[in-house]
Structure formats: C-alpha cells, structure tokens
N, C-alpha and C. Protein backbone atom coordinates (compact mmCIF):
# COMPACT_ATOMS: atom_id res chain seq x y z
N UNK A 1 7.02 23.01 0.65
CA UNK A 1 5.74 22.64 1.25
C UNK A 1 5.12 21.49 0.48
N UNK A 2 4.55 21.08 1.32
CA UNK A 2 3.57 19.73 0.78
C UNK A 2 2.42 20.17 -0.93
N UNK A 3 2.18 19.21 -1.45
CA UNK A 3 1.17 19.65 -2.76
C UNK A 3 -0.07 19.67 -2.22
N UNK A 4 -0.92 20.02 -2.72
CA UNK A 4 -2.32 20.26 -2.60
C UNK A 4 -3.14 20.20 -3.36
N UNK A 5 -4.20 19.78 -3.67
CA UNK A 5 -4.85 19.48 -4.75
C UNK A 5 -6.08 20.80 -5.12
N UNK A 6 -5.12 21.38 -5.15
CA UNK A 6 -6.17 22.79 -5.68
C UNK A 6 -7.84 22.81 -6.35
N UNK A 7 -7.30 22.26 -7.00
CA UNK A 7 -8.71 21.72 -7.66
C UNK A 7 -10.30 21.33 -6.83
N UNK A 8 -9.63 20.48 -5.59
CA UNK A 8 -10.20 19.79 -4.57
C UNK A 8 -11.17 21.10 -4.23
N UNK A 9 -11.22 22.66 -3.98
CA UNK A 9 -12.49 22.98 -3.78
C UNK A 9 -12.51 24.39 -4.45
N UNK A 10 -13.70 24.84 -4.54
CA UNK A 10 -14.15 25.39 -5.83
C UNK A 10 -14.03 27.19 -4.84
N UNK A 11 -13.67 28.08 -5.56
CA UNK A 11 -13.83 29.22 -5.40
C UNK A 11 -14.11 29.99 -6.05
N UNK A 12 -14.95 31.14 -5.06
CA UNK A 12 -15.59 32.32 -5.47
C UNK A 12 -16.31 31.91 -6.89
N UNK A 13 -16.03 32.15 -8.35
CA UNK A 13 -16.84 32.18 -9.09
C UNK A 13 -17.10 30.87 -9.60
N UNK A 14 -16.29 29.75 -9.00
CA UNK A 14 -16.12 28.91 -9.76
C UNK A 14 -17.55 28.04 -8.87
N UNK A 15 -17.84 28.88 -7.90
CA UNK A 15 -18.70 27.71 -7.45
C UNK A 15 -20.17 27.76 -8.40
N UNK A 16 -20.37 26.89 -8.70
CA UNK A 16 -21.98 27.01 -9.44
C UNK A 16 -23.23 26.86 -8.95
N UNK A 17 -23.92 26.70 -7.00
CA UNK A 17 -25.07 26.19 -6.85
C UNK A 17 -25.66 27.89 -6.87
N UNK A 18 -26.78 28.16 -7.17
CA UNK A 18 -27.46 29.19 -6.62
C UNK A 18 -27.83 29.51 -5.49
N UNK A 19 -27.75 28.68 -4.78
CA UNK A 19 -27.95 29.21 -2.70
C UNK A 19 -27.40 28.45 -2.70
N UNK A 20 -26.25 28.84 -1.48
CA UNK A 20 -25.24 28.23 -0.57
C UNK A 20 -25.69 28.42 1.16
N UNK A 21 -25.52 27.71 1.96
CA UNK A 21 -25.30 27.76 2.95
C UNK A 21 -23.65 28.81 3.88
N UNK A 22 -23.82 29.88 4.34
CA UNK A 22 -22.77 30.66 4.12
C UNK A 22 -21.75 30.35 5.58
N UNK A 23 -21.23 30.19 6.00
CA UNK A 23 -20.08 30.92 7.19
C UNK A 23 -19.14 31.74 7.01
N UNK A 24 -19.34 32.48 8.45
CA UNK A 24 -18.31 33.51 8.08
C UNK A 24 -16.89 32.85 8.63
N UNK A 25 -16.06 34.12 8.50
CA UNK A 25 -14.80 34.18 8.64
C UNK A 25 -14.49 33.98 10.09
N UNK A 26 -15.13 34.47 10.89
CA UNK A 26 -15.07 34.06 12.26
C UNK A 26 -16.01 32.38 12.46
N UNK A 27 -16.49 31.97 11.71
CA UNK A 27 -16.93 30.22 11.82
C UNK A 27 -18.63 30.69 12.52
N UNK A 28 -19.03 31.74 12.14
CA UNK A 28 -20.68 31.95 13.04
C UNK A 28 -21.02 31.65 11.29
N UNK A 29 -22.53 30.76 11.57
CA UNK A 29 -23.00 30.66 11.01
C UNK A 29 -24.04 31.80 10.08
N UNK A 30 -24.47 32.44 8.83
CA UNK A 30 -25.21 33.42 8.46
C UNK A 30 -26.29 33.18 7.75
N UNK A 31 -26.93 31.41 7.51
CA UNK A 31 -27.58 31.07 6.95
C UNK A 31 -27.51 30.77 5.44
N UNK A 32 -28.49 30.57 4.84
CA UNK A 32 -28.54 30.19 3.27
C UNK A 32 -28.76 31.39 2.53
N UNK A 33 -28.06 31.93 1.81
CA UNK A 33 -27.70 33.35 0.91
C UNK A 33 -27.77 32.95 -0.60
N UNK A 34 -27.89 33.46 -1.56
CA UNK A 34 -27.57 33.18 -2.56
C UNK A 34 -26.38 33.62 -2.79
N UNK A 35 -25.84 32.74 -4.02
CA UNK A 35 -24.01 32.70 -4.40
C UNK A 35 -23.35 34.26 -4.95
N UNK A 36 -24.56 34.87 -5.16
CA UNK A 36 -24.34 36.31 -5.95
C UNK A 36 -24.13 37.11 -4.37
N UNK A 37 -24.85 36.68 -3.61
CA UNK A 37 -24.89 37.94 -2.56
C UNK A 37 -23.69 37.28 -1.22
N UNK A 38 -23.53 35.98 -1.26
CA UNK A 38 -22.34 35.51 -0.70
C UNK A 38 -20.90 35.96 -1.22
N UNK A 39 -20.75 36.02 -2.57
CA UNK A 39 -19.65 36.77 -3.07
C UNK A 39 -19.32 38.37 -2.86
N UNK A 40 -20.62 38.70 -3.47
CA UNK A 40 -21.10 40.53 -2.44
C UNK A 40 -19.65 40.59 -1.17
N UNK A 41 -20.36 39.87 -0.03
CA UNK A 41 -19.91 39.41 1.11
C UNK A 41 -18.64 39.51 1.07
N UNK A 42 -18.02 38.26 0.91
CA UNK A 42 -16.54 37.98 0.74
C UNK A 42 -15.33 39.29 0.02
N UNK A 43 -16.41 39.57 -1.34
CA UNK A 43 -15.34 41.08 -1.55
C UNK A 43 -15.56 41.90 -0.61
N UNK A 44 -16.57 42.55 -0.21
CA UNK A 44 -16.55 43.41 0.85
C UNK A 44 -15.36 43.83 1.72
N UNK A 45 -15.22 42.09 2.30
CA UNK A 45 -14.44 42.00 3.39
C UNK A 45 -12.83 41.31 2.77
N UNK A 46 -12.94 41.53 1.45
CA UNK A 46 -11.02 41.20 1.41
C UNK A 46 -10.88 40.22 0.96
N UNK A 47 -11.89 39.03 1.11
CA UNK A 47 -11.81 37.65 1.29
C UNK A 47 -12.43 37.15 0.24
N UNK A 48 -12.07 35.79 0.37
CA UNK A 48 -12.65 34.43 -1.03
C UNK A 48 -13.69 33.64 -0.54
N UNK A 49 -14.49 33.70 -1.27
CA UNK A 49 -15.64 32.71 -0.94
C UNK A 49 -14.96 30.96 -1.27
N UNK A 50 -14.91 30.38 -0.41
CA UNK A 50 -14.76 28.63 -0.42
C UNK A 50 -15.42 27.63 -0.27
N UNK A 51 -15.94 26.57 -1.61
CA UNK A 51 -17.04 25.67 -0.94
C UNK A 51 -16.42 24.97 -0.49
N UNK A 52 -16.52 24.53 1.23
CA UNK A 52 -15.99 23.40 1.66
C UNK A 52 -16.72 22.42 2.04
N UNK A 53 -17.97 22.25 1.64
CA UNK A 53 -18.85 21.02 1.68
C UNK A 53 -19.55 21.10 0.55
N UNK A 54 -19.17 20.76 -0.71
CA UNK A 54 -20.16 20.52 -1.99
C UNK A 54 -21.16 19.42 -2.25
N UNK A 55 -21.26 18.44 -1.04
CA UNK A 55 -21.90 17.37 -1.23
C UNK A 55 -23.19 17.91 -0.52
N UNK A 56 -23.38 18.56 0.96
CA UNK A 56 -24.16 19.31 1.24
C UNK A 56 -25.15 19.56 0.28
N UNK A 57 -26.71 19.59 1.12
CA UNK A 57 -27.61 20.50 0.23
C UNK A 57 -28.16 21.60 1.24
N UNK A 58 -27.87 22.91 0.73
CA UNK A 58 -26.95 23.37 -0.15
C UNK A 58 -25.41 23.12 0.23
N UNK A 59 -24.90 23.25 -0.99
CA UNK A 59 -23.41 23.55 -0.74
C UNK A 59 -22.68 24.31 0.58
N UNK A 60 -22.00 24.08 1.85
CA UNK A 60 -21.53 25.00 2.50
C UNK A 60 -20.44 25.85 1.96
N UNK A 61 -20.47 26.82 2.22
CA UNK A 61 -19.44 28.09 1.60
C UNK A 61 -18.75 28.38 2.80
N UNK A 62 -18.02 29.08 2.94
CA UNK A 62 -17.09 29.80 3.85
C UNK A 62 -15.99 31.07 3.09
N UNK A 63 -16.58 32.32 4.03
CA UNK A 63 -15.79 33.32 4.00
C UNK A 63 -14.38 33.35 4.94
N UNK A 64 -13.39 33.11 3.43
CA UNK A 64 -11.91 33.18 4.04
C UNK A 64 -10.90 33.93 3.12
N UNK A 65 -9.31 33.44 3.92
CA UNK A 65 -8.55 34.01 2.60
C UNK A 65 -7.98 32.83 2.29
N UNK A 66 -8.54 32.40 0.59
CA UNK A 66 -7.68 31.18 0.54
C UNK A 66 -6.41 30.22 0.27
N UNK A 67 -5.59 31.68 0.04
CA UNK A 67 -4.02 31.63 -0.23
C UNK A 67 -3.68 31.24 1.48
N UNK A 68 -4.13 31.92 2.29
CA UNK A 68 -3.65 30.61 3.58
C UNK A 68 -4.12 29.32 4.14
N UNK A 69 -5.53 29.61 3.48
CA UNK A 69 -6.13 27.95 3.83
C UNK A 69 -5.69 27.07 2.95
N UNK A 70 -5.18 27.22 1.94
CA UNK A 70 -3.89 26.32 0.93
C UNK A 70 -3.16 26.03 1.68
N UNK A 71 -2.19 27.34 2.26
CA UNK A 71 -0.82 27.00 3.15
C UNK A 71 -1.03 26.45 4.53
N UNK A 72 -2.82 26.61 5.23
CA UNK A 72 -2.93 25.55 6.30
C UNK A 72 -2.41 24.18 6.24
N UNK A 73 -3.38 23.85 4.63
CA UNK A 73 -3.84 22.62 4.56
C UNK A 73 -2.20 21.81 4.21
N UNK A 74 -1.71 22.95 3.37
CA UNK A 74 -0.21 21.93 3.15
C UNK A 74 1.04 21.94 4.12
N UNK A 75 0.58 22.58 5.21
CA UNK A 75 0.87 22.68 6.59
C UNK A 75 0.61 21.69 7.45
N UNK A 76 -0.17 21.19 7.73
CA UNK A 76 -0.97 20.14 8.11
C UNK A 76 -0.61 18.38 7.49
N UNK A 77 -0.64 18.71 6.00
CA UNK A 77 -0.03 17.74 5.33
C UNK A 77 1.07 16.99 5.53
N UNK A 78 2.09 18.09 5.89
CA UNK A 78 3.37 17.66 5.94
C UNK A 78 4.02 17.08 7.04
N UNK A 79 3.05 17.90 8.34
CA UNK A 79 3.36 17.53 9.88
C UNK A 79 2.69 16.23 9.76
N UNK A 80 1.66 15.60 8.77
CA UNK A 80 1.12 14.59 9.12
C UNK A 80 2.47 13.44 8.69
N UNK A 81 2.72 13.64 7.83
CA UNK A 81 3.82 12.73 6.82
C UNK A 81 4.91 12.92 7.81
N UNK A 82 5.38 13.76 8.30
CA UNK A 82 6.44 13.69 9.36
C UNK A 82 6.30 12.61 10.30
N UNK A 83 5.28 12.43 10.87
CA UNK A 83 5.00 11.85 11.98
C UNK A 83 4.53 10.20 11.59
N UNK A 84 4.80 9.68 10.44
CA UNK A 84 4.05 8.56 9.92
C UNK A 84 5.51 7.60 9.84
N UNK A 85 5.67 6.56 10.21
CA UNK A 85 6.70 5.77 10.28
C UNK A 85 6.74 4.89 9.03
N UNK A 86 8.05 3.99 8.46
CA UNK A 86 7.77 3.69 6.96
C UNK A 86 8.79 2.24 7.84
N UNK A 87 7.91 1.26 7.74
CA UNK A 87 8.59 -0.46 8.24
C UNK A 87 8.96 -1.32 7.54
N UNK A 88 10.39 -1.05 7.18
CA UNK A 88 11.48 -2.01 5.97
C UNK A 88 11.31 -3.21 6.55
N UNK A 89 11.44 -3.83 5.22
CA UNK A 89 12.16 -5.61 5.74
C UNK A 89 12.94 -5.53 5.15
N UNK A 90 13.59 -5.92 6.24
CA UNK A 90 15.49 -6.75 5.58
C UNK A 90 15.44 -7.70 5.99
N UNK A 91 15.85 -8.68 5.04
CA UNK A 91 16.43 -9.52 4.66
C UNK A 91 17.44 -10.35 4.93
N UNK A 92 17.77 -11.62 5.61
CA UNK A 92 18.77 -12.49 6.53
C UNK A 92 18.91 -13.32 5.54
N UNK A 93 19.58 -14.05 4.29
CA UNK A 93 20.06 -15.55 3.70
C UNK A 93 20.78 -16.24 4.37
N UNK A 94 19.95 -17.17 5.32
CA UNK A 94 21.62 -18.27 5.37
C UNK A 94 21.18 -20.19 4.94
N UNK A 95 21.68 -20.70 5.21
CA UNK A 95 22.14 -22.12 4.94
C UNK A 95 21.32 -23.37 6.59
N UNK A 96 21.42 -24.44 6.01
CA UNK A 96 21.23 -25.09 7.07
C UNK A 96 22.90 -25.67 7.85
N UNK A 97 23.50 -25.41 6.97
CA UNK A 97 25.26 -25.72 7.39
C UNK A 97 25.91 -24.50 7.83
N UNK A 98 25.46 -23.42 8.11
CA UNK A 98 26.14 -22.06 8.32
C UNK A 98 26.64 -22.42 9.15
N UNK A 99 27.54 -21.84 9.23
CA UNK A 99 28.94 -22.30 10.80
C UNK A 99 28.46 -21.14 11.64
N UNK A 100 29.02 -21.73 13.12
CA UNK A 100 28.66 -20.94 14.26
C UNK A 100 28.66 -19.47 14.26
N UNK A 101 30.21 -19.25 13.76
CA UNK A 101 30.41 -17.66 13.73
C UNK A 101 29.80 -16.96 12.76
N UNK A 102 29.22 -17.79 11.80
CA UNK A 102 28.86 -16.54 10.71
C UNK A 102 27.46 -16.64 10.92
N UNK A 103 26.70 -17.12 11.92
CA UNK A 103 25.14 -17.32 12.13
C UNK A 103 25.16 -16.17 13.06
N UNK A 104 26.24 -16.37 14.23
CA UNK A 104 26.81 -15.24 14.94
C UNK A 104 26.33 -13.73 14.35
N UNK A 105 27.27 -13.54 13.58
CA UNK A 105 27.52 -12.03 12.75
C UNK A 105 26.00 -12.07 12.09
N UNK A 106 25.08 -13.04 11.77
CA UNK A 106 24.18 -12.73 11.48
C UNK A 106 23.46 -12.33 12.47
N UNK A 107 23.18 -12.95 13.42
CA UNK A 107 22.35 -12.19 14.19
C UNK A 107 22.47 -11.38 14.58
N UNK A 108 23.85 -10.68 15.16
CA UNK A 108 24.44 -9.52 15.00
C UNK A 108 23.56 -8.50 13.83
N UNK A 109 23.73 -8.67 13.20
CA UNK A 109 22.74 -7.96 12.04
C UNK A 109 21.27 -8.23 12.35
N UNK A 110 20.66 -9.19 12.47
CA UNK A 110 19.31 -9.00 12.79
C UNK A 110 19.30 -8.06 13.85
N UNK A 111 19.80 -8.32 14.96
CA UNK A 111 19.74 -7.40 16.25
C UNK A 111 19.70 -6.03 15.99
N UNK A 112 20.83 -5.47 14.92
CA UNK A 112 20.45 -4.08 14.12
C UNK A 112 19.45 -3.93 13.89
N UNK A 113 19.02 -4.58 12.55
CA UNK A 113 17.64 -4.63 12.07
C UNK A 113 16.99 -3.86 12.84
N UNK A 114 16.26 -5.02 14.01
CA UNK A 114 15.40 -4.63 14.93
C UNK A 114 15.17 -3.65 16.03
N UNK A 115 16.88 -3.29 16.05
CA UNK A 115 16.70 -1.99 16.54
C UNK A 115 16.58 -0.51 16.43
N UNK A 116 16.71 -0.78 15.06
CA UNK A 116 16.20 0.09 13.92
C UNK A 116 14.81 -0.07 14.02
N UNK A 117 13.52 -0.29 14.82
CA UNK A 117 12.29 -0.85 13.90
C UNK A 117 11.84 -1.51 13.16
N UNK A 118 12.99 -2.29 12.41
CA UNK A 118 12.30 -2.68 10.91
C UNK A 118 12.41 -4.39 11.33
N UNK A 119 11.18 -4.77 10.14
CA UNK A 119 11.02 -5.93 10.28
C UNK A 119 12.04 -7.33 9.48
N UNK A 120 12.09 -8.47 9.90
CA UNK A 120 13.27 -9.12 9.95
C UNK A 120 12.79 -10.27 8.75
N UNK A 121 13.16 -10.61 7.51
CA UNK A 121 12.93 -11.69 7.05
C UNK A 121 13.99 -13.00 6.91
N UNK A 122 13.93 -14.12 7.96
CA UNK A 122 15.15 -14.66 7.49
C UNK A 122 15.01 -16.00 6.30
N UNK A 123 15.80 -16.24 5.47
CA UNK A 123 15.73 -17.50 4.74
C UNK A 123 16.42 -18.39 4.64
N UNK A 124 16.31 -19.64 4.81
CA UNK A 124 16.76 -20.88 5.07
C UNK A 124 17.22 -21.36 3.48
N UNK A 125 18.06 -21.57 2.64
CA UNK A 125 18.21 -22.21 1.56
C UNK A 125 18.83 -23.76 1.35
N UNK A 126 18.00 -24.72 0.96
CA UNK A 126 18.35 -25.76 0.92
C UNK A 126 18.91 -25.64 -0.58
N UNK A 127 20.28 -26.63 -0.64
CA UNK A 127 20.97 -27.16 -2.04
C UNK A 127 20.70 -28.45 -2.05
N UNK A 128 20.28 -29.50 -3.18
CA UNK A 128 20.52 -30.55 -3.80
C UNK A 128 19.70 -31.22 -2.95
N UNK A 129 20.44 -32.37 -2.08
CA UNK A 129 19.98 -33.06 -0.85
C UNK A 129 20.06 -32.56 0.18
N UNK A 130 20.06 -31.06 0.78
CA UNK A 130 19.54 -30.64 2.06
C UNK A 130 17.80 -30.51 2.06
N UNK A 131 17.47 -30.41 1.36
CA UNK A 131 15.71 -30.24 0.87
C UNK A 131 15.30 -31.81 1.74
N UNK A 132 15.75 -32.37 1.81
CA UNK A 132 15.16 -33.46 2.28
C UNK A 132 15.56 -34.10 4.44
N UNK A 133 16.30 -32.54 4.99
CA UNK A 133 16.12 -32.95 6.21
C UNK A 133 15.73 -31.03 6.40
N UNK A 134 14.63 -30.96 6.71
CA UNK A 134 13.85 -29.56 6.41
C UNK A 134 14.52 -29.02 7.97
N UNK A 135 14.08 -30.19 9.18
CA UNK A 135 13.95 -29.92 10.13
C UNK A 135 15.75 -29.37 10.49
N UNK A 136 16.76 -29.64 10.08
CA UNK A 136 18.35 -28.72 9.76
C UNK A 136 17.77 -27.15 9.64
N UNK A 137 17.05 -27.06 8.64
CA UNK A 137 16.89 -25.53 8.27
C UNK A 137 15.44 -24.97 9.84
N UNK A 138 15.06 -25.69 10.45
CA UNK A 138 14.28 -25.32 11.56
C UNK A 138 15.35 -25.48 12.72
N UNK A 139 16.03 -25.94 13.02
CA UNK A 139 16.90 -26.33 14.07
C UNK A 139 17.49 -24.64 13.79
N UNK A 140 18.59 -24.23 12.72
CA UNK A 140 18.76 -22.98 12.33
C UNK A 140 18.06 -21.55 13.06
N UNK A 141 16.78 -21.86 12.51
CA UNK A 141 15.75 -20.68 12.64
C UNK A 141 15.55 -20.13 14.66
N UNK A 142 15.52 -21.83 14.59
CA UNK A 142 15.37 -21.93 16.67
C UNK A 142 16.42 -21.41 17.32
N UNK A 143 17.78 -21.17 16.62
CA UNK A 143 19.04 -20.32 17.06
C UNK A 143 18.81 -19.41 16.87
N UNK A 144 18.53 -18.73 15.93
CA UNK A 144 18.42 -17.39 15.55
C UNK A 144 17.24 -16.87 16.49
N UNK A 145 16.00 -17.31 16.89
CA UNK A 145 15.24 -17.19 17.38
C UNK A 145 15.60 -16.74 18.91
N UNK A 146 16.52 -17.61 19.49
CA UNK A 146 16.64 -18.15 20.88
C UNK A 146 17.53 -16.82 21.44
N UNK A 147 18.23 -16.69 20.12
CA UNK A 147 19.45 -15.00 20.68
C UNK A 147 18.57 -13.91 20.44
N UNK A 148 17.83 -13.83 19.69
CA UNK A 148 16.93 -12.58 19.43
C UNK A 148 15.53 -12.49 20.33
N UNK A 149 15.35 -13.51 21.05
CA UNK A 149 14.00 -13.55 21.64
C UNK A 149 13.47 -12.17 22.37
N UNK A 150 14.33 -11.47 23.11
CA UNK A 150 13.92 -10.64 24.22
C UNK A 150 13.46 -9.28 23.06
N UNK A 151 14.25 -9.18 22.03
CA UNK A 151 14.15 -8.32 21.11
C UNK A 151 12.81 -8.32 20.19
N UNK A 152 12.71 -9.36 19.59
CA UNK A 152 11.88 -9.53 18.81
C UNK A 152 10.58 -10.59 19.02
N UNK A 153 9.49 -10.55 18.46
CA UNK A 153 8.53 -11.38 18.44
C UNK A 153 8.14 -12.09 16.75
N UNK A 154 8.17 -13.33 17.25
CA UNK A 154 7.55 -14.21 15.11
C UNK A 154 6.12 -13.66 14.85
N UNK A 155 6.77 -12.70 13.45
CA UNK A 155 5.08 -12.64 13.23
C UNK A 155 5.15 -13.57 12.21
N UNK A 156 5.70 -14.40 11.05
CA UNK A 156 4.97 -15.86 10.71
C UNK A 156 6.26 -16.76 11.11
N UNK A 157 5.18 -17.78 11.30
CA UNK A 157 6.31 -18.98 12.06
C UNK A 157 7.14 -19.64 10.60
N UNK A 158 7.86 -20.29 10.89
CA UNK A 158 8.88 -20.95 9.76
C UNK A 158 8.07 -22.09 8.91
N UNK A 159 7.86 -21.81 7.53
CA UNK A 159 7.38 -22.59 6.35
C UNK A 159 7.89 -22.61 5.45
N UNK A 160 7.94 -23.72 4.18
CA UNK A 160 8.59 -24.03 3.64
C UNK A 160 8.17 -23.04 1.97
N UNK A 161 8.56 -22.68 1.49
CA UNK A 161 8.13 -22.13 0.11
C UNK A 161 9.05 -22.69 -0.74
N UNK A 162 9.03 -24.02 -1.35
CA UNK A 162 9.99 -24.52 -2.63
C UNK A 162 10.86 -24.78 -1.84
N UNK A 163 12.15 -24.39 -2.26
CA UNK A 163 13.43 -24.83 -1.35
C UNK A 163 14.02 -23.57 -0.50
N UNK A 164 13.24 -23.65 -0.09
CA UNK A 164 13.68 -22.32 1.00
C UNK A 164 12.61 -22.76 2.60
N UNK A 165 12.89 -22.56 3.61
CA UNK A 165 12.42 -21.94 4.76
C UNK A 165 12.08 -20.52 5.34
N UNK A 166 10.50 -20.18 5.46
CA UNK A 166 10.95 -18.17 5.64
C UNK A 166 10.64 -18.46 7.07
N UNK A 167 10.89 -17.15 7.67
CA UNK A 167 10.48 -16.77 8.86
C UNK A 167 10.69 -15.03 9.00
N UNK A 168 9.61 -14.46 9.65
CA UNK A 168 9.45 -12.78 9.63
C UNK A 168 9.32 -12.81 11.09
N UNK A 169 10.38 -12.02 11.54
CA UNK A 169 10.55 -11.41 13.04
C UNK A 169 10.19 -10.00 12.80
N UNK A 170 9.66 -9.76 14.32
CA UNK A 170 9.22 -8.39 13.98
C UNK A 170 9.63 -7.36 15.48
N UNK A 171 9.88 -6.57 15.49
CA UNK A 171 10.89 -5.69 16.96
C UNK A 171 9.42 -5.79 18.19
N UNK A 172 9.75 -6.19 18.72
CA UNK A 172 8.94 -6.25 19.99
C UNK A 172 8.09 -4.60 20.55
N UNK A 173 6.92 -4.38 20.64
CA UNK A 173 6.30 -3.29 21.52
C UNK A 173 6.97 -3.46 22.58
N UNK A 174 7.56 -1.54 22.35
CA UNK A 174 8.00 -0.75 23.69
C UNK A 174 7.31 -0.22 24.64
C-alpha cells in the first residue's frame, strides 16, 4: 500500500484544542463539545477521535476508526498514482549528411516513440564546416517532419543551440 503521512492528523489524545467542533461517525453534525467529552464519545462507541480540520476555529474532530481511514486514504493514494501518466523524451541524434536509409530507420523509431506517448527530441549535429550551412540540418528536420506529420505535432520549432539543431515532437491528441 501507498505511505501516509501519519503524522498529518492528530488523534484522540494527541489533539490539544479545548472545544472542538465534533462529527459523528455517520457525518451528522453534534456541535462544539469539549475535547474531554468528545473523547468520552468516541470510546463509548469503539472509535478514535480525528482532527480533520485543525486550521478551523474550532478544530473539526470526527468520530471514526482510524486504522481504516489510514487504509482509505492510502487506498485512494495509490488509485490516484495508477491513473497518472509519466511523458519520456527520447531522444533522435542524427547528422545533416545522414543517408536516406538510416534517416529511414530513424524515423522508424520516432514513429515508436510516439506511439508509445512519449515525447520526441530530435538533434541535428553539425562537425567542423557543416555549422556554417544550418539550413542542411533544417532541410533534415523537414523530412523527418513530413513522414511523421499525421502522428505527431512540433511543440518547439527547430533552433540552433551551439552546434546542434533541436526540435521536440510531441504524439498528436486522440
């Protein structure tokens, strides 16, 4: 199960205001009690007194059991984290001279990428004297672009950082 930060709310004796605002176990409200006669309460009936609003004036309390409102909350936790998606970038290196077939097999791989979800970074690397015809490493990017279009959308367009060209594709809304 998920962690919980126990600490996060105060029980039964640990709470310190002298009147609390009380609810019961069924969620009806019973008014403002003092903390001595709210505890009364809670043993009575089996149960733990819980402040779950300490910022409140007074404090709200609630009559529960709180060995399952732990296991709600890290219940809850976990279905949340289940359901939360995590968006890699990977990573494309190529050249402004890459030959046909191996730009090929790259996009081949971007096309994975993206159909995986994840987002696409490609990089253009200039050597020596390629730095000086930029628009080679954009001509590049416009191929890669042109096979992946239906798939993907540019979320930043192609710029230069030092001797490199980037560009970030990103999988198109389904």
């Amino acid at each position: 199960m998920a962690k919980i930060d126990k600490k996060k709310f105060r029980v039964n004796e640990r709470i310190r205001a002298p009147r609390v605002r009380l609810v019961d176990a069924d969620g009806k409200q019973l008014g403002i009690v003092s903390r001595d006669e709210a505890l009364a309460m809670a043993r009575e009936q089996g149960l733990d007194l819980v402040e779950v609003a300490p910022q409140a004036d007074p404090p709200v309390c609630r009559i529960m059991d709180y060995g399952q409102f732990l296991y709600q909350q890290a219940k809850k936790l976990k279905e949340a984290r289940k359901k939360q998606t995590t968006v890699e970038v990977k990573e494309i290196k190529v050249r402004p001279k890459t030959d046909v077939h191996d730009l090929e097999t790259k996009i081949r791989h971007i096309k994975r990428f993206l159909g995986d979800r994840n987002k696409v970074k490609i990089r253009v690397f200039f050597r020596g004297r390629e730095i000086t015809k930029p628009e080679l490493g954009r001509e590049v990017l416009k191929k890669i672009l042109e096979a992946v279009e239906d798939e993907a959308q540019v979320e930043m367009q192609p710029r230069m950082e030092g001797r490199q060209m980037i560009m970030i594709l990103a999988p198109k809304k389904s």
